[in-house]
N, C-alpha and C. Protein backbone atom coordinates (compact mmCIF):
# COMPACT_ATOMS: atom_id res chain seq x y z
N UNK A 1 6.64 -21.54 -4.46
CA UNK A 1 6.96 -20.55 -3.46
C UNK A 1 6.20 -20.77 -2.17
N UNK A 2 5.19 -21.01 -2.36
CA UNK A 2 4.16 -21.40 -1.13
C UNK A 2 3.96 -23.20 -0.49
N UNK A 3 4.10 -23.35 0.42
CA UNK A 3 3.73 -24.91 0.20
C UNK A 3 2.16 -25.11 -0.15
N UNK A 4 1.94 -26.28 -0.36
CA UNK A 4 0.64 -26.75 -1.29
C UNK A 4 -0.40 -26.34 -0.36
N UNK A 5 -0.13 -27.15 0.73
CA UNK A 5 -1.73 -26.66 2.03
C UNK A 5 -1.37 -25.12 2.43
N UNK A 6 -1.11 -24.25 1.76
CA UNK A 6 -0.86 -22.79 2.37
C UNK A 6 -1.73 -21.99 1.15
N UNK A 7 -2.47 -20.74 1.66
CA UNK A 7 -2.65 -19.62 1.16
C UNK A 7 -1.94 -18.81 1.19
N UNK A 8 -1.92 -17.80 0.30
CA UNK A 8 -0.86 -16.67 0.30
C UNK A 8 -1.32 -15.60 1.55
N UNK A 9 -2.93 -15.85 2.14
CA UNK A 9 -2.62 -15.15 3.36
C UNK A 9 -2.12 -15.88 4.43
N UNK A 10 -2.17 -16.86 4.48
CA UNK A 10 -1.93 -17.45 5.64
C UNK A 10 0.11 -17.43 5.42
N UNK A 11 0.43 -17.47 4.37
CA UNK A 11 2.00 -17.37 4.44
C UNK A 11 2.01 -15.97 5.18
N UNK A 12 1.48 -14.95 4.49
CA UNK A 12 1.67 -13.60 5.01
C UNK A 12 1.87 -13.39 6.50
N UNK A 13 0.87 -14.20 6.60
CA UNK A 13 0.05 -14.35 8.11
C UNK A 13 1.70 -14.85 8.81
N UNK A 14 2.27 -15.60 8.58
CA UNK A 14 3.31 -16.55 9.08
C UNK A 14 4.62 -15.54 8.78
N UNK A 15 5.01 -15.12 7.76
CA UNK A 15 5.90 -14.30 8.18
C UNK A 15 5.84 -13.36 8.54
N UNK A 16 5.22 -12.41 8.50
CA UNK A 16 4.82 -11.32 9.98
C UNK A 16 5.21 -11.58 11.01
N UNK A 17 4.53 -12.45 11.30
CA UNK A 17 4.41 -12.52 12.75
C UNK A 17 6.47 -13.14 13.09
N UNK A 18 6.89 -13.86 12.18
CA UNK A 18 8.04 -14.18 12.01
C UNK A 18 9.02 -13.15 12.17
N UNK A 19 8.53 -12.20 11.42
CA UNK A 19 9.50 -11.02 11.32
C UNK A 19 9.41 -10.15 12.48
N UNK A 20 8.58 -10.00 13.15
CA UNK A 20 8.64 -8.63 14.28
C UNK A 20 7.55 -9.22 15.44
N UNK A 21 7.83 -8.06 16.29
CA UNK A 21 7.01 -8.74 17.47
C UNK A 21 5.50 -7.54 17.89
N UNK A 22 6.03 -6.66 16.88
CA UNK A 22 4.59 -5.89 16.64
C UNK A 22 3.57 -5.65 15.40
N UNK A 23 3.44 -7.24 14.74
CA UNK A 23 2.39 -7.64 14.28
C UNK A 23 1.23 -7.73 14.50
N UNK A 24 0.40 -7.08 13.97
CA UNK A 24 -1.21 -7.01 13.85
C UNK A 24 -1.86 -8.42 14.12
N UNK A 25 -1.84 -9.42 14.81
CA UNK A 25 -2.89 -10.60 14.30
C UNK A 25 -3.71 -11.05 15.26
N UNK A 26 -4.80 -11.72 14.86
CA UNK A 26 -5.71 -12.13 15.82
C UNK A 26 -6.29 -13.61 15.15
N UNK A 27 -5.82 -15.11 15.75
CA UNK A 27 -5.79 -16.05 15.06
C UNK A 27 -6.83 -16.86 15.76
N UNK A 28 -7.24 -18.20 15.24
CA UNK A 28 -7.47 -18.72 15.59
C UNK A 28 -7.44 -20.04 14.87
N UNK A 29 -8.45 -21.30 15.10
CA UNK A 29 -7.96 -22.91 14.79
C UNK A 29 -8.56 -22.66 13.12
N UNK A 30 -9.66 -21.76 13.15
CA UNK A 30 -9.89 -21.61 11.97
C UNK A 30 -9.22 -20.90 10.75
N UNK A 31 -7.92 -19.87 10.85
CA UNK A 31 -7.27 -19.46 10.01
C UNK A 31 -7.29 -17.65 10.94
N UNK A 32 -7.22 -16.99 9.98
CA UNK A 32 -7.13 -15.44 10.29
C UNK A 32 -8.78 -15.20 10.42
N UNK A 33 -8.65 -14.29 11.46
CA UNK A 33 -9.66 -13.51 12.04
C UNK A 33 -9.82 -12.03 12.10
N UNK A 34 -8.71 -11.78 11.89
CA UNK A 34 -8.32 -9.76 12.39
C UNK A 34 -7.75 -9.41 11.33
N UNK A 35 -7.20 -8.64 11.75
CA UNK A 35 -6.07 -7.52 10.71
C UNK A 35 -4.58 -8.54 10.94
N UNK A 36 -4.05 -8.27 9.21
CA UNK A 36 -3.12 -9.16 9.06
C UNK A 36 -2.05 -8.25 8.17
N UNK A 37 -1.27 -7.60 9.43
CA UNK A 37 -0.81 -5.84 9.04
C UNK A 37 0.50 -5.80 10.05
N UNK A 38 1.73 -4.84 9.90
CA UNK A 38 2.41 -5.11 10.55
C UNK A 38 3.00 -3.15 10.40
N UNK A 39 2.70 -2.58 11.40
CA UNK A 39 3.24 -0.91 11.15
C UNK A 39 4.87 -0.67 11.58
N UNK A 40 5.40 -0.05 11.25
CA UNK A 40 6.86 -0.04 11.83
C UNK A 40 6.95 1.74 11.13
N UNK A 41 8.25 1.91 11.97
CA UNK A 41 8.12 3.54 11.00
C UNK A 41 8.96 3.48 9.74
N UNK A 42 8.98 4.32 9.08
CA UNK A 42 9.48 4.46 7.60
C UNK A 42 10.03 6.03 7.72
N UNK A 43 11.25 5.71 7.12
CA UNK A 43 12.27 7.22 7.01
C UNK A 43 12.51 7.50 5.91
N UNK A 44 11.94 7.15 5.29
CA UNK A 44 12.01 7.51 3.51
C UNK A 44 13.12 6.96 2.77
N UNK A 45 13.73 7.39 1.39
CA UNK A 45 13.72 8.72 1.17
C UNK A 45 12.55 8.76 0.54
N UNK A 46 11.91 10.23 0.21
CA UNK A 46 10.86 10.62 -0.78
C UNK A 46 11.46 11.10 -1.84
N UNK A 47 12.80 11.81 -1.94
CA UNK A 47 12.83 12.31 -3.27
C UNK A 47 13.33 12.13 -4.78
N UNK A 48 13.28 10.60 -4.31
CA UNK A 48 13.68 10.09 -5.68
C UNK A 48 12.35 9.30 -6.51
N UNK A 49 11.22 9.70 -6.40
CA UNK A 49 10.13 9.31 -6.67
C UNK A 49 10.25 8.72 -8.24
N UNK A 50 9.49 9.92 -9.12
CA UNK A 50 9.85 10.02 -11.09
C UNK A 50 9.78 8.76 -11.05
N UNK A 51 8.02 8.10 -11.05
CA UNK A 51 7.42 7.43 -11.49
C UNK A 51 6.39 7.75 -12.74
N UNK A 52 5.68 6.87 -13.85
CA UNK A 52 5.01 7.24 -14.44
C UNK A 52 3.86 6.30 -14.33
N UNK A 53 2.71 7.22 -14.40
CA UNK A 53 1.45 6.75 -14.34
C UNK A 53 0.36 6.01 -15.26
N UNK A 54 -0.12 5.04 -15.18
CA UNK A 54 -0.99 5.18 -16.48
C UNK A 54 -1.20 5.92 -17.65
N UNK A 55 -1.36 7.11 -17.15
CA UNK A 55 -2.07 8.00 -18.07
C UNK A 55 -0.98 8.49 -18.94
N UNK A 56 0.18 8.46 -18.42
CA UNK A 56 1.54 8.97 -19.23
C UNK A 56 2.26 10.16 -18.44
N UNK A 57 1.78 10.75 -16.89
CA UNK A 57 2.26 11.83 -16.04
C UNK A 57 3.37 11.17 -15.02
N UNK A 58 4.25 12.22 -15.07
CA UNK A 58 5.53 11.54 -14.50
C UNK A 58 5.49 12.72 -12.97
N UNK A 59 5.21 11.42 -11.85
CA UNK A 59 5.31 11.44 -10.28
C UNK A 59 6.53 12.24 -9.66
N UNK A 60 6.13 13.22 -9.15
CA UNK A 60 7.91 13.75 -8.39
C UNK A 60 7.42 14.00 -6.95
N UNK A 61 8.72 13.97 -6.17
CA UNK A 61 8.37 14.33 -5.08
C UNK A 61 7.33 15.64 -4.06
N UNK A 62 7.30 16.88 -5.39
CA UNK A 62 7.39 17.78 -5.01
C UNK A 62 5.19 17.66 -5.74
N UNK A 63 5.03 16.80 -6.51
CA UNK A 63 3.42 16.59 -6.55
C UNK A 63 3.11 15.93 -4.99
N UNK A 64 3.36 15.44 -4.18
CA UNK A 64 3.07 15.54 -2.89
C UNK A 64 2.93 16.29 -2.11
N UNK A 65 3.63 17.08 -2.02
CA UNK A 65 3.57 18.44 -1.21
C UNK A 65 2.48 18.85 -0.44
N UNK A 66 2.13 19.16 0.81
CA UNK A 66 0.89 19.79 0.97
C UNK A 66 -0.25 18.94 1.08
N UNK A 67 -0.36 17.54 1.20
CA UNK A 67 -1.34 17.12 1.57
C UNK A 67 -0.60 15.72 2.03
N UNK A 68 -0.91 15.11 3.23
CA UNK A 68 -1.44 13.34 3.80
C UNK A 68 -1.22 12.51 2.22
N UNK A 69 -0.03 11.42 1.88
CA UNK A 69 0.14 10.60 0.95
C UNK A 69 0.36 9.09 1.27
N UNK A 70 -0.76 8.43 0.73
CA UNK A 70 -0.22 6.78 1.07
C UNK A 70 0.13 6.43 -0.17
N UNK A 71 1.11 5.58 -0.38
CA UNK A 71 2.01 4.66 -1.41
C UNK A 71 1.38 3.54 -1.11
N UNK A 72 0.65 2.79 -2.13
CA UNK A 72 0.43 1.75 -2.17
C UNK A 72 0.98 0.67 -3.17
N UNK A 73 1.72 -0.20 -2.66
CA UNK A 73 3.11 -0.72 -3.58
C UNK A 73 1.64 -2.39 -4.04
N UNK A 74 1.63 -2.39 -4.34
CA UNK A 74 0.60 -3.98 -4.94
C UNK A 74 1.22 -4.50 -6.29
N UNK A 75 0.63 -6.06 -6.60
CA UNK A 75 0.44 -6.66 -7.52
C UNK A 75 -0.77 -7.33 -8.01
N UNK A 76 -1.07 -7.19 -9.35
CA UNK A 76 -2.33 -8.08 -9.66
C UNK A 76 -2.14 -9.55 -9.26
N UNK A 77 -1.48 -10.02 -8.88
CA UNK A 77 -1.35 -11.68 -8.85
C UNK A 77 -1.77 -12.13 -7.28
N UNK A 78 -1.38 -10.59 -6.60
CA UNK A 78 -1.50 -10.78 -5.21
C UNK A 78 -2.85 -10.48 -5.23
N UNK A 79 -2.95 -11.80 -3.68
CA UNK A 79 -4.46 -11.57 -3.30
C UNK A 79 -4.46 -10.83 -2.19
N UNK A 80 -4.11 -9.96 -0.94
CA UNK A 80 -4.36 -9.22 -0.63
C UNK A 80 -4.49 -8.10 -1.06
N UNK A 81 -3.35 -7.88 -1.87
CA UNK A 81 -3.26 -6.79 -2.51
C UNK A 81 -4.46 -6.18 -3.51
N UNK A 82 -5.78 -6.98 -3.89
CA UNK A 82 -6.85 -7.05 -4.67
C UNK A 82 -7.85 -6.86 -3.66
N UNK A 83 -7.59 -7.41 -2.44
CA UNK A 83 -8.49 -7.44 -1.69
C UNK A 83 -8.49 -6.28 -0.89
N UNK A 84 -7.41 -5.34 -0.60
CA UNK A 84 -7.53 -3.83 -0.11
C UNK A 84 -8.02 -2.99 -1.20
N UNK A 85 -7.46 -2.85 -2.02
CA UNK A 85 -7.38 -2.13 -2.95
C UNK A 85 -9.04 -1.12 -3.33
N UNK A 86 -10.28 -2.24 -3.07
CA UNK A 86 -11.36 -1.35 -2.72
C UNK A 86 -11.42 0.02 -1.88
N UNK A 87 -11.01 -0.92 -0.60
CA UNK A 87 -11.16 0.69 0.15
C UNK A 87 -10.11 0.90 0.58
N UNK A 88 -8.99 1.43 -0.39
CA UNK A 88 -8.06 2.40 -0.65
C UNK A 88 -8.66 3.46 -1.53
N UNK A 89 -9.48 2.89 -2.24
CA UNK A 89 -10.50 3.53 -3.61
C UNK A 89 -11.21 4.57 -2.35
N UNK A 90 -11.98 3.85 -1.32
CA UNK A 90 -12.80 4.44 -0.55
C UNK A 90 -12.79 5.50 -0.18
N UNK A 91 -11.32 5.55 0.96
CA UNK A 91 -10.93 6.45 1.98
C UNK A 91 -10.52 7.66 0.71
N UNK A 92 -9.70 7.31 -0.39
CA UNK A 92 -9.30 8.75 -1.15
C UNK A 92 -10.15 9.54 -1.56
N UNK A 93 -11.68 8.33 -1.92
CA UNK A 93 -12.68 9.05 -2.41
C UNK A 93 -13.32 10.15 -1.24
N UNK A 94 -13.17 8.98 0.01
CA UNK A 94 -13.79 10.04 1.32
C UNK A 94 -13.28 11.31 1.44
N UNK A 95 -11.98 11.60 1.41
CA UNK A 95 -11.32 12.08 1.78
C UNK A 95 -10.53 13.48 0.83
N UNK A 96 -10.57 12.97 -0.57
CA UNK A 96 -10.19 13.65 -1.29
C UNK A 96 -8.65 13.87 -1.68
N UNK A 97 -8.06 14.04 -3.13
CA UNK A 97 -6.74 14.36 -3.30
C UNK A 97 -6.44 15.10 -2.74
N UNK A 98 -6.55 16.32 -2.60
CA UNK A 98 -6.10 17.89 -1.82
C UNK A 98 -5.95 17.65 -0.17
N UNK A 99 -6.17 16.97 0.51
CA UNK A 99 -6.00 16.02 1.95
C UNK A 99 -5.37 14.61 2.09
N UNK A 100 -5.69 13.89 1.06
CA UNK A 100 -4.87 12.71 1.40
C UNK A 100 -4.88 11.85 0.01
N UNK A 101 -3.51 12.21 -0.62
CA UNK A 101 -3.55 11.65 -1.98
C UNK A 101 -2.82 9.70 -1.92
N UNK A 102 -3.69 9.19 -2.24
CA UNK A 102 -3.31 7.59 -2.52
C UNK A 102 -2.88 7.40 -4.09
N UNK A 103 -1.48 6.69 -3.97
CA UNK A 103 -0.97 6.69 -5.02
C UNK A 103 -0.69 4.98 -5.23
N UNK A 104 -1.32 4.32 -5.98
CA UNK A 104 -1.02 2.61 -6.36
C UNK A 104 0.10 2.44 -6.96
N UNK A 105 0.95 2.02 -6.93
CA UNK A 105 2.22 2.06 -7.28
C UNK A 105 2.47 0.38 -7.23
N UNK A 106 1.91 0.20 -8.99
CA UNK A 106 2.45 -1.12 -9.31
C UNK A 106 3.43 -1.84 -9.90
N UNK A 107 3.76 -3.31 -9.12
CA UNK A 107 5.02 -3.84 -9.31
C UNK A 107 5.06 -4.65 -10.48
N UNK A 108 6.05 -4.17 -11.18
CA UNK A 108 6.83 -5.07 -11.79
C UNK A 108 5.75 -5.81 -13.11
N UNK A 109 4.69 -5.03 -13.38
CA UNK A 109 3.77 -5.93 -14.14
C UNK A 109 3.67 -4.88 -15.54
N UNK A 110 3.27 -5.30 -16.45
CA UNK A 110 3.19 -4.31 -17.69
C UNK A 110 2.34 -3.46 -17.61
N UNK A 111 2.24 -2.09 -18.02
CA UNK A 111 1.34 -1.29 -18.16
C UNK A 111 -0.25 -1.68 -18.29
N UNK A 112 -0.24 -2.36 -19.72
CA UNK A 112 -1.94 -2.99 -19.84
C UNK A 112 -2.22 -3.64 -18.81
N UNK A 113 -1.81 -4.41 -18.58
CA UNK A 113 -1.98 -5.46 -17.12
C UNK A 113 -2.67 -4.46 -15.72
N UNK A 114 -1.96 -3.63 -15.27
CA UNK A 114 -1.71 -2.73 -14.40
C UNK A 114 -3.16 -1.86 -14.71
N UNK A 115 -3.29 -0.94 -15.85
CA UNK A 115 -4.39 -0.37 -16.19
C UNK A 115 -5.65 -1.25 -16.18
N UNK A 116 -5.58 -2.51 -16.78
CA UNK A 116 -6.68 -3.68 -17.21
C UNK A 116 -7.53 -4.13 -15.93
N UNK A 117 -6.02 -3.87 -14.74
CA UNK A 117 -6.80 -3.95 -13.27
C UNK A 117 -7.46 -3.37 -12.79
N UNK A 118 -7.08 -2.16 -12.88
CA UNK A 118 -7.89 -0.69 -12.36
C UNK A 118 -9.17 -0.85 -12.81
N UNK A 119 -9.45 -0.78 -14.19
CA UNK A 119 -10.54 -0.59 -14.83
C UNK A 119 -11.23 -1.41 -15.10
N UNK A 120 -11.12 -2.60 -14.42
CA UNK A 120 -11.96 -3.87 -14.51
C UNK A 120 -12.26 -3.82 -12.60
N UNK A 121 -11.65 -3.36 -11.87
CA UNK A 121 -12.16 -3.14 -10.37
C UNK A 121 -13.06 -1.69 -10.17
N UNK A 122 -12.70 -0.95 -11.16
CA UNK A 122 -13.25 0.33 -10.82
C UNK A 122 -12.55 1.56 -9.71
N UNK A 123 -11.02 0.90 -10.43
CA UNK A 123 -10.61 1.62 -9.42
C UNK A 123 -10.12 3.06 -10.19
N UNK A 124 -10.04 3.93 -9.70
CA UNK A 124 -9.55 5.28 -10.42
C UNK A 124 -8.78 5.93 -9.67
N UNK A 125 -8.11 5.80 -8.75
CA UNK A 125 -6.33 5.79 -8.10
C UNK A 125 -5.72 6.50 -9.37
N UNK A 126 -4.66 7.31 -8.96
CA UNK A 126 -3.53 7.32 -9.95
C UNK A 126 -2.56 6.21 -9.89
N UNK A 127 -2.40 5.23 -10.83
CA UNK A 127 -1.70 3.77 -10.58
C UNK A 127 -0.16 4.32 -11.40
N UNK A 128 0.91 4.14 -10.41
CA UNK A 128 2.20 4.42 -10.73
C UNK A 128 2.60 3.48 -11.23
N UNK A 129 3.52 2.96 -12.09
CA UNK A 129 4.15 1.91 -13.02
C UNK A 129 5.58 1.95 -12.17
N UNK A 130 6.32 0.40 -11.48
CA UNK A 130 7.26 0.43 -10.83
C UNK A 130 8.28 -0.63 -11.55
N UNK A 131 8.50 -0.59 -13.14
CA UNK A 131 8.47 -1.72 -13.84
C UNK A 131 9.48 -2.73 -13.45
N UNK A 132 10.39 -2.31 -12.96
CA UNK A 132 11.97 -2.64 -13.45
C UNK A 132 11.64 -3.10 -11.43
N UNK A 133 10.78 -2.40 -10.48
CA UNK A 133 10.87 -2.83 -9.03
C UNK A 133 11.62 -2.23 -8.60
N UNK A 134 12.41 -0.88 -9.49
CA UNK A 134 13.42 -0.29 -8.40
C UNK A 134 13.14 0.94 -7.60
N UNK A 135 11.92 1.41 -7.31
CA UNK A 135 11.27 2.03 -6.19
C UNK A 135 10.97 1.26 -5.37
N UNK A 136 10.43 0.36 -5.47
CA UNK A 136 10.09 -0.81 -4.11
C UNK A 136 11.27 -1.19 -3.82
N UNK A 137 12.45 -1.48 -4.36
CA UNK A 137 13.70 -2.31 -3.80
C UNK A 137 14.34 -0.81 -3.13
N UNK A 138 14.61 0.43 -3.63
CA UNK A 138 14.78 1.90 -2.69
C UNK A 138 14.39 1.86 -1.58
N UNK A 139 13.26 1.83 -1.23
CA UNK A 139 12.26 2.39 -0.30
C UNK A 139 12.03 0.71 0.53
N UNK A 140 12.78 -0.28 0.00
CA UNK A 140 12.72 -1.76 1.36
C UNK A 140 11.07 -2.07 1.13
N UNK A 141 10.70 -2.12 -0.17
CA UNK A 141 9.20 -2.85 -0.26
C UNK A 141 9.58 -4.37 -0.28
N UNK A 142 9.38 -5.47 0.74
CA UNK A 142 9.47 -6.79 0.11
C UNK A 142 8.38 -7.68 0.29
N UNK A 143 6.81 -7.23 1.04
CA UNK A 143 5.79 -7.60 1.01
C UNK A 143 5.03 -7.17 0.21
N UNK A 144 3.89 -7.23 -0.16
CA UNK A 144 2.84 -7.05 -1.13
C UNK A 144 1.34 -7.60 0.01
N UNK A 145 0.54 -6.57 -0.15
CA UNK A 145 1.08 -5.48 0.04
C UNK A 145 1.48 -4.73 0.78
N UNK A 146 2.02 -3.43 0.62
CA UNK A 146 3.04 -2.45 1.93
C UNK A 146 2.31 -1.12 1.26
N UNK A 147 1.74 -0.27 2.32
CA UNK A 147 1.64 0.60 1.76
C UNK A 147 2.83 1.76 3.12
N UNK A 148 3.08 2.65 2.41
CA UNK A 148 3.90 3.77 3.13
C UNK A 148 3.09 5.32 2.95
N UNK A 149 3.17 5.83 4.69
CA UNK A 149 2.74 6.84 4.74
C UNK A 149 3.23 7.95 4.83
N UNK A 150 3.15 9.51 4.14
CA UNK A 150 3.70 10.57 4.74
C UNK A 150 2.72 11.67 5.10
N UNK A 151 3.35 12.69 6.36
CA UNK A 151 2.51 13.40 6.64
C UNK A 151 2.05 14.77 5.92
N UNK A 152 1.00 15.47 5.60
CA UNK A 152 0.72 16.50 5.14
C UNK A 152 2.36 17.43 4.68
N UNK A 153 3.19 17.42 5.76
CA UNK A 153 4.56 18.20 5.71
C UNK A 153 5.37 17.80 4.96
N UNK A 154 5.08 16.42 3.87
CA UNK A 154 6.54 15.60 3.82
C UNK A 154 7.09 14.80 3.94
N UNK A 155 6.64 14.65 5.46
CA UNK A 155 7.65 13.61 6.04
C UNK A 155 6.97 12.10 6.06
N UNK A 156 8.10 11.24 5.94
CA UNK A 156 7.65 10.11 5.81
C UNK A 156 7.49 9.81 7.69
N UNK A 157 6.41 8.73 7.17
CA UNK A 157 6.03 8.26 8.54
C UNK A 157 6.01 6.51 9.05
N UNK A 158 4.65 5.80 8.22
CA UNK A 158 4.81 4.35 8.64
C UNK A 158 5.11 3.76 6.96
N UNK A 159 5.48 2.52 7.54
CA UNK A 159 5.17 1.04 6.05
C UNK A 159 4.49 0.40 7.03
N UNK A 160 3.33 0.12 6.01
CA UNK A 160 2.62 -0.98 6.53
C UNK A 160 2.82 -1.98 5.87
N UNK A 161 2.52 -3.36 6.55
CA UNK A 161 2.80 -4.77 5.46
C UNK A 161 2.01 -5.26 5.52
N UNK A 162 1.02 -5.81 4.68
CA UNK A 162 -0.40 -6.43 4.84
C UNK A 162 -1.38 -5.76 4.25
N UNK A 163 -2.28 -6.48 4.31
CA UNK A 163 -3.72 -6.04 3.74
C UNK A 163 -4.30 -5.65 5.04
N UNK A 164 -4.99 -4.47 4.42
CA UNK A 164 -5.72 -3.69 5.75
C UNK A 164 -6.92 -3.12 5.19
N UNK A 165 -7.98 -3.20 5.63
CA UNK A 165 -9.25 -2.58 5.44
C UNK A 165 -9.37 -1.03 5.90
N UNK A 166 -8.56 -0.12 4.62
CA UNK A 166 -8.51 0.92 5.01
C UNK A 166 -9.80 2.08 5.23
N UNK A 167 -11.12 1.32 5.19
CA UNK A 167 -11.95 2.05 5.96
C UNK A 167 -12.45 1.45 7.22
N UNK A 168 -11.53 1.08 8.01
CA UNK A 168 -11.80 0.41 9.16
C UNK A 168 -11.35 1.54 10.81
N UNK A 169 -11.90 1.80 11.86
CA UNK A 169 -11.28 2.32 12.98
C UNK A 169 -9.83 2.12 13.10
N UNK A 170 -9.14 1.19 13.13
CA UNK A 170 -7.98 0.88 13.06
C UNK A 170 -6.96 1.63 11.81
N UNK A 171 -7.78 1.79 10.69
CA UNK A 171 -6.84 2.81 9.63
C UNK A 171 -7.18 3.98 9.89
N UNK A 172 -7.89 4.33 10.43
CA UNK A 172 -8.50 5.75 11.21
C UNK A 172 -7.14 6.10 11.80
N UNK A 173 -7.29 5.41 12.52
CA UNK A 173 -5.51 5.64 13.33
C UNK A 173 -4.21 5.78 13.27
N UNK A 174 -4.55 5.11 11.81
CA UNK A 174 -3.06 5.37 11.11
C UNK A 174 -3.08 6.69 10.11
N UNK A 175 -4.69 7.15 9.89
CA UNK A 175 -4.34 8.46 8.75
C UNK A 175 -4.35 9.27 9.95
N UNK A 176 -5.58 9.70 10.75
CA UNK A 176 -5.45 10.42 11.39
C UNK A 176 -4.38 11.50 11.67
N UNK A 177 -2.98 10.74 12.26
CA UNK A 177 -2.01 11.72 12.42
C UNK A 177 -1.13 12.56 11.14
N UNK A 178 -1.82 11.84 9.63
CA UNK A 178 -1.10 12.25 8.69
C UNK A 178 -1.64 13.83 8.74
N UNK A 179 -2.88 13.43 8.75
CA UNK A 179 -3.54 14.80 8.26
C UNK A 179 -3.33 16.06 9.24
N UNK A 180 -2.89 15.73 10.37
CA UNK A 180 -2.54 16.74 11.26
C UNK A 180 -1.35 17.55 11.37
N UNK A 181 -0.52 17.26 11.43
CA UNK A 181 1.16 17.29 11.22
C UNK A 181 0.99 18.55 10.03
């Protein structure tokens, strides 16, 4: 899938910037330097959610309600997607469920797999099971990772594509307006 002299960020890196002309990047001779992220808006839908979680609790639209929600669509195989995934842990912890609930919503991989990740990173997210990929193929997930935002009200807002250091000034900017709305 990749050619041989390529990383999977540096592909990332390459179709981004391929795909749109308001890509995040900051390059240089040495490889990536910046944020390697691409925001566009997102119109949902939200209400076909009825995902199930690790634990065995089944996701609906209407457990969102009332607070700032990021969807974080990942895979264990992916390396960005391993490499945010800390501080996604971060900001929810900062921040709290009741204000801004982060939901991991993993692709296409088996349950143990999916859990085996969490709990070998330390992550404690509610990790959604997307087995079959047909919430990500709904909702136009075709990067890894993408996370999608909605505001406190509901409403859907951005997809992001890329790995992003979501305790960085720059993701400041992107929750910011969730929590207001």
């Amino acid at each position: 899938m990749f050619p041989a002299h390529s990383s999977r960020r540096q592909f990332l890196q390459h179709a981004l910037a391929a795909s749109s002309s308001t890509a995040v990047f900051q390059s240089n001779a040495q490889g990536l330097t910046g944020p390697a992220y691409e925001v566009s808006p997102w119109a949902g839908p939200v209400s076909a959610l009825g995902l199930v979680d690790t634990t065995g609790k089944t996701w609906q639209a209407a457990d969102l309600r009332g607070r700032a929600v990021l969807l974080n669509f990942w895979a264990s195989w992916c390396e960005p997607c391993r490499a945010e995934m800390p501080t996604l842990q971060q900001i929810a912890d900062f921040y709290g469920p009741e204000k801004l609930l982060v939901l991991a919503v993993n692709f296409k991989e088996q349950p143990a797999r999916a859990l085996q990740f969490a709990q070998t990173t330390g992550v404690s997210l509610p990790v959604l099971l997307d087995l079959k990929g047909e919430l990500a193929r709904r909702w136009g997930v075709k990067v890894f990772p993408t996370t999608l935002s909605m505001d406190r009200l509901g409403k859907p807002r951005q997809r992001i594509q890329g790995e992003v250091d979501w305790t960085s000034a720059a993701a400041e900017k992107l929750i910011a307006p969730l929590l207001r709305a």
